[in-house]
C-alpha atoms as a PDB file:
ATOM      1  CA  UNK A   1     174.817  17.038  54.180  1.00  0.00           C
ATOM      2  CA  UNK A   2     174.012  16.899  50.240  1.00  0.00           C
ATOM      3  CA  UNK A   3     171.165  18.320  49.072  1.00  0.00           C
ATOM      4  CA  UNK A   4     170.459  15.709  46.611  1.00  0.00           C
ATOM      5  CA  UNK A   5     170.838  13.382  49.764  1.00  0.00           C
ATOM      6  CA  UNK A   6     168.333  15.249  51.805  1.00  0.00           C
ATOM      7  CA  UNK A   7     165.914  14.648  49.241  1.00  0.00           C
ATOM      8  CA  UNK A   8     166.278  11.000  48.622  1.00  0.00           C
ATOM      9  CA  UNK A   9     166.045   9.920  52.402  1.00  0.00           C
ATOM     10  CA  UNK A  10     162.946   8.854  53.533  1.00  0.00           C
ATOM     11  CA  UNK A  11     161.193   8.745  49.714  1.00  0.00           C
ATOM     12  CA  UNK A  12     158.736   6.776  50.434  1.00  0.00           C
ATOM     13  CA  UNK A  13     157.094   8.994  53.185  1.00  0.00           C
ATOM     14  CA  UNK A  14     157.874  12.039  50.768  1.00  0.00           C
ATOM     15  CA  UNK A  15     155.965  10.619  48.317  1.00  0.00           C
ATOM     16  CA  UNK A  16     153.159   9.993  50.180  1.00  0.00           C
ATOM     17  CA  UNK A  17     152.919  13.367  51.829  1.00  0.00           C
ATOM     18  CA  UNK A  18     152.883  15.252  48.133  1.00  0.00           C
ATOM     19  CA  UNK A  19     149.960  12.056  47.117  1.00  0.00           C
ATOM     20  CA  UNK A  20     148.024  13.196  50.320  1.00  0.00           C
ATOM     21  CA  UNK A  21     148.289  17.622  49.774  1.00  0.00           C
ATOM     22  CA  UNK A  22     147.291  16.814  45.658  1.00  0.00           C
ATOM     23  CA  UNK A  23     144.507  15.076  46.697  1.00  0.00           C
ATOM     24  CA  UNK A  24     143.558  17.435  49.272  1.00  0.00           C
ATOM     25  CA  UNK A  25     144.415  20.347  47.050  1.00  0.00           C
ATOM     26  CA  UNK A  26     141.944  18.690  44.544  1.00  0.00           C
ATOM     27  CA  UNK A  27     139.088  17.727  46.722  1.00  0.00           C
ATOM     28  CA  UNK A  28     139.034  21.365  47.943  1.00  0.00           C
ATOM     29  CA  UNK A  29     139.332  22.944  44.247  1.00  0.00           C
ATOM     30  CA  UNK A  30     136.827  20.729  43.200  1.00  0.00           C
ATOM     31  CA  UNK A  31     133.689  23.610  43.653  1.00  0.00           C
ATOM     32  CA  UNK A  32     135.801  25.752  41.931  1.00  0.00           C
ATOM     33  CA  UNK A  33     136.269  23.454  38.768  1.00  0.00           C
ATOM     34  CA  UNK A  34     132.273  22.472  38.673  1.00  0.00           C
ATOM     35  CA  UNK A  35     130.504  24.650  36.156  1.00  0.00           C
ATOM     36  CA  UNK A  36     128.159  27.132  38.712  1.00  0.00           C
ATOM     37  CA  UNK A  37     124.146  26.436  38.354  1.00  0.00           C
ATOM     38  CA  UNK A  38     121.086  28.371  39.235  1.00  0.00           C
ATOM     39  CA  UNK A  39     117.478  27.935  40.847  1.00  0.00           C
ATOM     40  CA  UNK A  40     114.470  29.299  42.205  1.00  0.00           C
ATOM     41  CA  UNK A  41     112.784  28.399  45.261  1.00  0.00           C
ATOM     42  CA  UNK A  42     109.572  29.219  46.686  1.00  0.00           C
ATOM     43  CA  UNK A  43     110.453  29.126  50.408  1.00  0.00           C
ATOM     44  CA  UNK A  44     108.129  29.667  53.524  1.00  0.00           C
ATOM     45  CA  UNK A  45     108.374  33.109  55.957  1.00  0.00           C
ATOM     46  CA  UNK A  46     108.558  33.409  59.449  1.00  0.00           C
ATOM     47  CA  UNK A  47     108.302  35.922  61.284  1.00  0.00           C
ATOM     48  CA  UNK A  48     110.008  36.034  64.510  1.00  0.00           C
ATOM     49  CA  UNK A  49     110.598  37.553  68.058  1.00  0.00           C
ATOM     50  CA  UNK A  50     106.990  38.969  67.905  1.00  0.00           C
ATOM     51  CA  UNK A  51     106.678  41.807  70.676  1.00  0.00           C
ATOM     52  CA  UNK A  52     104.488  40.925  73.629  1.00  0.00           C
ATOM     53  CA  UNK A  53     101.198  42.405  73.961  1.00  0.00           C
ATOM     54  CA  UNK A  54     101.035  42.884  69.973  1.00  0.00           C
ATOM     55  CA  UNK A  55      99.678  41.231  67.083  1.00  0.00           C
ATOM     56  CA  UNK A  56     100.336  41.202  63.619  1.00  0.00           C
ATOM     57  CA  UNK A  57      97.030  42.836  62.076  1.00  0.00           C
ATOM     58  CA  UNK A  58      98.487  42.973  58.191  1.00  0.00           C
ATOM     59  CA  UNK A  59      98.578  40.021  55.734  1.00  0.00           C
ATOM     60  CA  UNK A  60     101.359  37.993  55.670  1.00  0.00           C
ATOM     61  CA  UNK A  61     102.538  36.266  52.749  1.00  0.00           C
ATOM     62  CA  UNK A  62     102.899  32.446  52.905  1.00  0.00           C
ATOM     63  CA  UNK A  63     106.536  32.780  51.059  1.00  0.00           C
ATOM     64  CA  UNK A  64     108.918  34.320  49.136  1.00  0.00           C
ATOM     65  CA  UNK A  65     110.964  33.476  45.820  1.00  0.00           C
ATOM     66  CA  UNK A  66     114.642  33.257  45.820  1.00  0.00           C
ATOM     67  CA  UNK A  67     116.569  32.947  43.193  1.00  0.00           C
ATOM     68  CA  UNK A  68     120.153  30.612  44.386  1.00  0.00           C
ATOM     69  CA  UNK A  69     123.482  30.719  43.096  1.00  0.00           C
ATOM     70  CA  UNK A  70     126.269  27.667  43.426  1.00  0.00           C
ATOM     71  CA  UNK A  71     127.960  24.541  42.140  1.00  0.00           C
ATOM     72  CA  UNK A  72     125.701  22.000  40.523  1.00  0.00           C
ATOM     73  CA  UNK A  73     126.620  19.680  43.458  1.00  0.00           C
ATOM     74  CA  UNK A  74     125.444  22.188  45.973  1.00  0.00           C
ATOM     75  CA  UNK A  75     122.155  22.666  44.666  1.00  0.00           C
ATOM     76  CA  UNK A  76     121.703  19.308  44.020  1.00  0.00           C
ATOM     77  CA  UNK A  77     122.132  18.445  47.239  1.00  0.00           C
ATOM     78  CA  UNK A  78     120.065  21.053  48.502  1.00  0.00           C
ATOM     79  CA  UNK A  79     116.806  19.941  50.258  1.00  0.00           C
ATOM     80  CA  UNK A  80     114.193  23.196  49.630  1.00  0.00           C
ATOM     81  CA  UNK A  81     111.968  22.412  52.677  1.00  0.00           C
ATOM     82  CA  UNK A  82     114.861  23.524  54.795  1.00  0.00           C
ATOM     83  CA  UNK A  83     114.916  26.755  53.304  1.00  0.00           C
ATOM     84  CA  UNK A  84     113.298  29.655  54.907  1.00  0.00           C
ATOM     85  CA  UNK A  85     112.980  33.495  55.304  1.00  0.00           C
ATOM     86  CA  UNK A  86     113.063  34.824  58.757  1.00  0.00           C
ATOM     87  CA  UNK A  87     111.933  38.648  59.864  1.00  0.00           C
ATOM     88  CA  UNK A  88     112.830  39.597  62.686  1.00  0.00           C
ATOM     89  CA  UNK A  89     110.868  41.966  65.031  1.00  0.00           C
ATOM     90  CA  UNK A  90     112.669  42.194  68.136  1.00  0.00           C
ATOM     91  CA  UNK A  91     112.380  45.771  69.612  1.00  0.00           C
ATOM     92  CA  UNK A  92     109.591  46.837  66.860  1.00  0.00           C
ATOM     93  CA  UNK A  93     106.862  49.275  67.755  1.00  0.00           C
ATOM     94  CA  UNK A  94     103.158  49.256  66.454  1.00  0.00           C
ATOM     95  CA  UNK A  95     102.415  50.513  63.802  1.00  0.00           C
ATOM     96  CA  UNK A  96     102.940  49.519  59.521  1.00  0.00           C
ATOM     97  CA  UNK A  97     106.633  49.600  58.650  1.00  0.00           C
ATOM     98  CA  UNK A  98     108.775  47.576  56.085  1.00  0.00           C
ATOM     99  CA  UNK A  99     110.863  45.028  56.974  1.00  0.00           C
ATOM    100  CA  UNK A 100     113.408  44.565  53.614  1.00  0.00           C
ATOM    101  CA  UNK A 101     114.633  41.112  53.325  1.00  0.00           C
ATOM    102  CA  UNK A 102     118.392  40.361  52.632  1.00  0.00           C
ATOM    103  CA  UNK A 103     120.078  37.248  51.760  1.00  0.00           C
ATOM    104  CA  UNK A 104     121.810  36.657  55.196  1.00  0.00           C
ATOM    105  CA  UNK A 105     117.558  36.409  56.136  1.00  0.00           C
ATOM    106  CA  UNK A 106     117.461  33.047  53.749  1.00  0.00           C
ATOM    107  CA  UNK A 107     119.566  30.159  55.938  1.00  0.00           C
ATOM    108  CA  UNK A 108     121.205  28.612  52.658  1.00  0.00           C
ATOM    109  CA  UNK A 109     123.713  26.436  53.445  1.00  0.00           C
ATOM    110  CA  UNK A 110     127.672  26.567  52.967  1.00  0.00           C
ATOM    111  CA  UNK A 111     128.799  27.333  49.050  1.00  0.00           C
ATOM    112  CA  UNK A 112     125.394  28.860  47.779  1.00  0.00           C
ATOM    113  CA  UNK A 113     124.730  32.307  47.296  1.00  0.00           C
ATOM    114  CA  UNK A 114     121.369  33.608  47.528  1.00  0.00           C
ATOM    115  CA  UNK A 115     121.377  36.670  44.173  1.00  0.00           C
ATOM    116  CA  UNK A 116     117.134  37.615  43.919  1.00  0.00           C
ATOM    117  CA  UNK A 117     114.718  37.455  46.943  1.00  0.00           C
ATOM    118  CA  UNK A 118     110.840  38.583  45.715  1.00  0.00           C
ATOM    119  CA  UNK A 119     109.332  40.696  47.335  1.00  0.00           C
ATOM    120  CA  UNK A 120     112.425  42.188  48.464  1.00  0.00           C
ATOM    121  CA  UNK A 121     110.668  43.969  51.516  1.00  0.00           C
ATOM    122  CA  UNK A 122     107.497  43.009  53.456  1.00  0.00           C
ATOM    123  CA  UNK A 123     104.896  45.164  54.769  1.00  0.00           C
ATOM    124  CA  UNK A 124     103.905  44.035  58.476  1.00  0.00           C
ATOM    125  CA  UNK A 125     101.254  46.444  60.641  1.00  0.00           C
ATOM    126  CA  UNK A 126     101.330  45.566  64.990  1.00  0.00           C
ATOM    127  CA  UNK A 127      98.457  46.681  66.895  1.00  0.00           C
ATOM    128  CA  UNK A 128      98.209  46.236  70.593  1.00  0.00           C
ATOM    129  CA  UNK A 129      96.067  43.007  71.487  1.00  0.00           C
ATOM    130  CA  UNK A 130      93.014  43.837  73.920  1.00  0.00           C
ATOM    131  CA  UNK A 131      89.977  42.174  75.544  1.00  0.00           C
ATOM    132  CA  UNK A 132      86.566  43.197  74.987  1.00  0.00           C
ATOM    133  CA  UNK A 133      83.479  41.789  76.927  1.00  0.00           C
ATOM    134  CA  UNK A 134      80.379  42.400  74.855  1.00  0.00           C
ATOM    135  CA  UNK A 135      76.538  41.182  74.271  1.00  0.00           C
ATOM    136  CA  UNK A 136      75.801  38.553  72.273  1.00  0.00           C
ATOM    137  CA  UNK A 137      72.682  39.184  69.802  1.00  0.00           C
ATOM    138  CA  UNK A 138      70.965  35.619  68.924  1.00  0.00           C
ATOM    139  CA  UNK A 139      70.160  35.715  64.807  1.00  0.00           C
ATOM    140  CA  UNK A 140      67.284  33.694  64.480  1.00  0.00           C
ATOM    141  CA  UNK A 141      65.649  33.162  60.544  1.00  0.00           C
ATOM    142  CA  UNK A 142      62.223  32.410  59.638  1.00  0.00           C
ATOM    143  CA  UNK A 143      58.628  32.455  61.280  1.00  0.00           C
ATOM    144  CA  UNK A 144      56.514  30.319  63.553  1.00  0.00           C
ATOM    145  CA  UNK A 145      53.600  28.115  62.732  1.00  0.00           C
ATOM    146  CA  UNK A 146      50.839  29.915  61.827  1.00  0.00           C
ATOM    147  CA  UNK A 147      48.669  30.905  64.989  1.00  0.00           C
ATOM    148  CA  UNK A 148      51.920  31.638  67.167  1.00  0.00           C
ATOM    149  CA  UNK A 149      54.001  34.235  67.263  1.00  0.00           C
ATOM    150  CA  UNK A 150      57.375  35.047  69.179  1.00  0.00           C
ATOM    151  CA  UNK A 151      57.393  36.904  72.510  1.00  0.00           C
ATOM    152  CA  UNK A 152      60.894  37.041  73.310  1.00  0.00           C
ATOM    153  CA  UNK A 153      64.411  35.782  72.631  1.00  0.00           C
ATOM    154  CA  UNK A 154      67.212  35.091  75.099  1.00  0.00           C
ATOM    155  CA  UNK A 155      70.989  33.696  74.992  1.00  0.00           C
ATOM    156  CA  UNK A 156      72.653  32.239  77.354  1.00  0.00           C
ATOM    157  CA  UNK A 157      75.195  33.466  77.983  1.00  0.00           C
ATOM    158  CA  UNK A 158      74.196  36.672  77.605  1.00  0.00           C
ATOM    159  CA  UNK A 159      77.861  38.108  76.916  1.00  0.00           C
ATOM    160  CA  UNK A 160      80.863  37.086  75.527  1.00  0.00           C
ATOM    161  CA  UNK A 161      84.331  37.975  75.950  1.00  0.00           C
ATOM    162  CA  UNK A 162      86.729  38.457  72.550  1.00  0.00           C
ATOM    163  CA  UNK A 163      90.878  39.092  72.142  1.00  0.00           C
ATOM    164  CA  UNK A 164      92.232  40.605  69.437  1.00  0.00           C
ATOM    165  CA  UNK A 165      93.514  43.886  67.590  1.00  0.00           C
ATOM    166  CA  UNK A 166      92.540  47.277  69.806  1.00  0.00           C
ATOM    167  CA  UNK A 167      91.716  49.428  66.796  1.00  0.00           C
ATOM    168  CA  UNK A 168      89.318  45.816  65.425  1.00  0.00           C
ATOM    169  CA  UNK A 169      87.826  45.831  69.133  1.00  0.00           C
ATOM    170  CA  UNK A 170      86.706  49.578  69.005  1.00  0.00           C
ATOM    171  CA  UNK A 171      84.425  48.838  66.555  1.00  0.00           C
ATOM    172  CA  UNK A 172      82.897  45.879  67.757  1.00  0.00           C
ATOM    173  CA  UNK A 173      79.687  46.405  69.625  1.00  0.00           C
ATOM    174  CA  UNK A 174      78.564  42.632  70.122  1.00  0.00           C
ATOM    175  CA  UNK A 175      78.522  39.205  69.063  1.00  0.00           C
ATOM    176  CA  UNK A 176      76.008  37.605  66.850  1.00  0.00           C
ATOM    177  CA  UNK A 177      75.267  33.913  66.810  1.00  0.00           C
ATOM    178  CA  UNK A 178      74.726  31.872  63.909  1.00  0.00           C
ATOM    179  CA  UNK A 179      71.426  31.515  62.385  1.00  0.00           C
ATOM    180  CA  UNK A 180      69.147  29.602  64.744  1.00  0.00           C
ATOM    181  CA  UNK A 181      65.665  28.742  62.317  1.00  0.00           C
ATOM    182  CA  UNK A 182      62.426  29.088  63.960  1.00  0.00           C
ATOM    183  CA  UNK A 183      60.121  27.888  61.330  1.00  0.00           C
ATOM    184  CA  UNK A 184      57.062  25.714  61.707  1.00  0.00           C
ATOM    185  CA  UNK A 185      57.611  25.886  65.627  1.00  0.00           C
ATOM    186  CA  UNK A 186      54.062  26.841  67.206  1.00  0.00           C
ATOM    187  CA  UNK A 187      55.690  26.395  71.131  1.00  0.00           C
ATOM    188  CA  UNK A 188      59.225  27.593  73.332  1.00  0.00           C
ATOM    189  CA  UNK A 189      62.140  25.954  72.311  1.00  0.00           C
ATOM    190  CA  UNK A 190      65.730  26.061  72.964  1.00  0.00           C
ATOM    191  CA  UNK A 191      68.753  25.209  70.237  1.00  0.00           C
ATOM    192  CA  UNK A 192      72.592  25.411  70.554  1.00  0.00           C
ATOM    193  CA  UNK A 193      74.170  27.491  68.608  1.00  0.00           C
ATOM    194  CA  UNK A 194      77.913  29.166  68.086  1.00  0.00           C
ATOM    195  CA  UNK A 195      79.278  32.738  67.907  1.00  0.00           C
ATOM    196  CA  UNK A 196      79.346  33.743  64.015  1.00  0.00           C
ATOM    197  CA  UNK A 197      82.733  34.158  62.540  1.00  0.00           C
ATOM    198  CA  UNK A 198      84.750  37.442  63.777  1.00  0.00           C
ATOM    199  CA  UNK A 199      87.174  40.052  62.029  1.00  0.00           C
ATOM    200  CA  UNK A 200      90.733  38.603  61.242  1.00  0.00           C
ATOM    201  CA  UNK A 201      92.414  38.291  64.358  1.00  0.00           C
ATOM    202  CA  UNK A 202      89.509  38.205  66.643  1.00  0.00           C
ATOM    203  CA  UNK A 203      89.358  35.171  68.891  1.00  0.00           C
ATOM    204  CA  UNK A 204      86.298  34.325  71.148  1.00  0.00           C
ATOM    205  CA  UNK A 205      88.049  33.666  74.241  1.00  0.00           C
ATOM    206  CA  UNK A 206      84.507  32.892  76.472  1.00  0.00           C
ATOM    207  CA  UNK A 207      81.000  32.608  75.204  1.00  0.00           C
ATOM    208  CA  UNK A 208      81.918  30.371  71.948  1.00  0.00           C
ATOM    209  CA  UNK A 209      78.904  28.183  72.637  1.00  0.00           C
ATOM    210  CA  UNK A 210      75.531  29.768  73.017  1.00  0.00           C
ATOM    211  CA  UNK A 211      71.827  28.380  73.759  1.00  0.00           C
ATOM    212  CA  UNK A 212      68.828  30.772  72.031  1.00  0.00           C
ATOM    213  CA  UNK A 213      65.771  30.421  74.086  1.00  0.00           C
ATOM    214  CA  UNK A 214      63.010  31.066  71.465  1.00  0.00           C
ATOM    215  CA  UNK A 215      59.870  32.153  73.657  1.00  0.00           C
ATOM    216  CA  UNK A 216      56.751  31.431  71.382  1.00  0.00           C
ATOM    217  CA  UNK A 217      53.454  31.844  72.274  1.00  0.00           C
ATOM    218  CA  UNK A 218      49.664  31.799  70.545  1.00  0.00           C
ATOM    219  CA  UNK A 219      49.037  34.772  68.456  1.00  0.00           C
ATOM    220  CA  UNK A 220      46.091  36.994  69.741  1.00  0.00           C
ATOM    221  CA  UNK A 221      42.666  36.075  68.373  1.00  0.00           C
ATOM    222  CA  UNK A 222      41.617  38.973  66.340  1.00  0.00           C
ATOM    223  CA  UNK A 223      39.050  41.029  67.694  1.00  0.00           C
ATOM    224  CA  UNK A 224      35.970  41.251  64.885  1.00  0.00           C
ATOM    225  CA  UNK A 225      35.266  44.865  63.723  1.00  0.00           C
ATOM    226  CA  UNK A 226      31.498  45.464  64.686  1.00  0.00           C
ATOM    227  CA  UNK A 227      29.903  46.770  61.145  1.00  0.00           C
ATOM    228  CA  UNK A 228      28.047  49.876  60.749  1.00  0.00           C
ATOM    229  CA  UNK A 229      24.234  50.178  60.533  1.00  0.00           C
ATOM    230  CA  UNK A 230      23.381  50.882  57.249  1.00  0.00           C
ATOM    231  CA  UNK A 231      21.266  54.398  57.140  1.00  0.00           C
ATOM    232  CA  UNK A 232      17.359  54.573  56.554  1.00  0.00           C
ATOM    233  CA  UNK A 233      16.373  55.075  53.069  1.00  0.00           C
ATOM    234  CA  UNK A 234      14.274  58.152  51.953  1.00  0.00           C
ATOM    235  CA  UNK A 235      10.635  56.565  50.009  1.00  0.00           C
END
């Protein structure tokens, strides 16, 4: 058979095969042609695979800046609140370490290439968490009515048990309540109250709520001081 004839059979169908591969060749050069863009991003971090029985006790920033790379098209269609950081902390140990940040850490999708991350590392301290049981110390401000005076003060409950950081917890020696005012109050009264705020990362797991007793009673009436007898005078 011809050459020339194996060409010309079936022309129709050739021609429609090359139409097809130029269009596909074109659709897939097409990224290639577009002129290539750039962006920032401020982008959230997460922080992942957290070790059991520890807590992060170091700030953590909210995000990180990353500077993308791609076709106009891509980043166009890119939708930011997608984007996001991840560190991962499977199999760390307590302590402070740095965990550097890469761009395969920053899910961008297909055709966009992530060139600047800021910070480039973060700085992440573990601590074993713990449980503490400890008093709780009722803060009361201000003074009774005049002629009273207080005679005792009691909460209830009288302890209160707190999770958090070990080396936080060491220091802790108890829990005060927030501010219960006794002023103008000439008799026993009781008020509800709340555990005052704790160190970062120091939950109140029992004992949130707290009721101060305030025991008041009359002051003592002062006992006069019996004068002196004046001396006899000489003539």
């Amino acid at each position: 058979m011809k050459i020339s004839t194996l060409f010309l059979r079936n022309p129709g169908t050739k021609l429609l095969a090359l139409a097809i591969a130029c269009v596909t060749w074109y659709l897939l050069t097409g990224e290639q042609r577009e002129r290539v863009s750039e962006r920032s991003y401020r982008i959230p971090l997460s922080i992942v695979n957290i070790p059991t029985g520890a807590i992060i006790v170091s700030p953590v920033p909210d995000g990180v800046d990353v500077r993308l790379r791609g076709s106009f098209t891509a980043l166009r269609q890119l939708e930011p609140a997608k984007l996001e950081a991840v560190v991962d902390l499977l199999g760390a140990s307590q302590g402070e370490k740095r965990y550097p940040l890469a761009p395969e850490d920053i899910n961008v999708p297909r055709g966009v290439e992530v060139i600047a991350i800021a910070p480039p590392e973060v700085r992440l301290s573990l601590d074993a968490v713990a449980d503490k049981v400890l008093p709780i110390v009722p803060e009361v401000t201000g003074t009774p009515a005049n002629g009273s005076q207080i005679e005792e003060i009691v909460a209830e409950p009288r302890n209160g048990r707190v999770q958090g950081p070990a080396r936080t917890l060491a220091h802790l020696t108890s829990l005060r309540t927030e501010p219960v005012a006794v002023d103008g109050h000439e008799s026993t009264f009781s008020a509800s109250t709340t555990v005052a705020a704790q160190p970062a990362g120091v939950r109140v797991r029992e004992g949130q709520l707290v009721t101060v007793r305030v025991r008041i009673r009359p002051s003592p009436t002062p006992v006069p001081t019996p004068k002196a007898r004046a001396g006899r005078q000489r003539p």
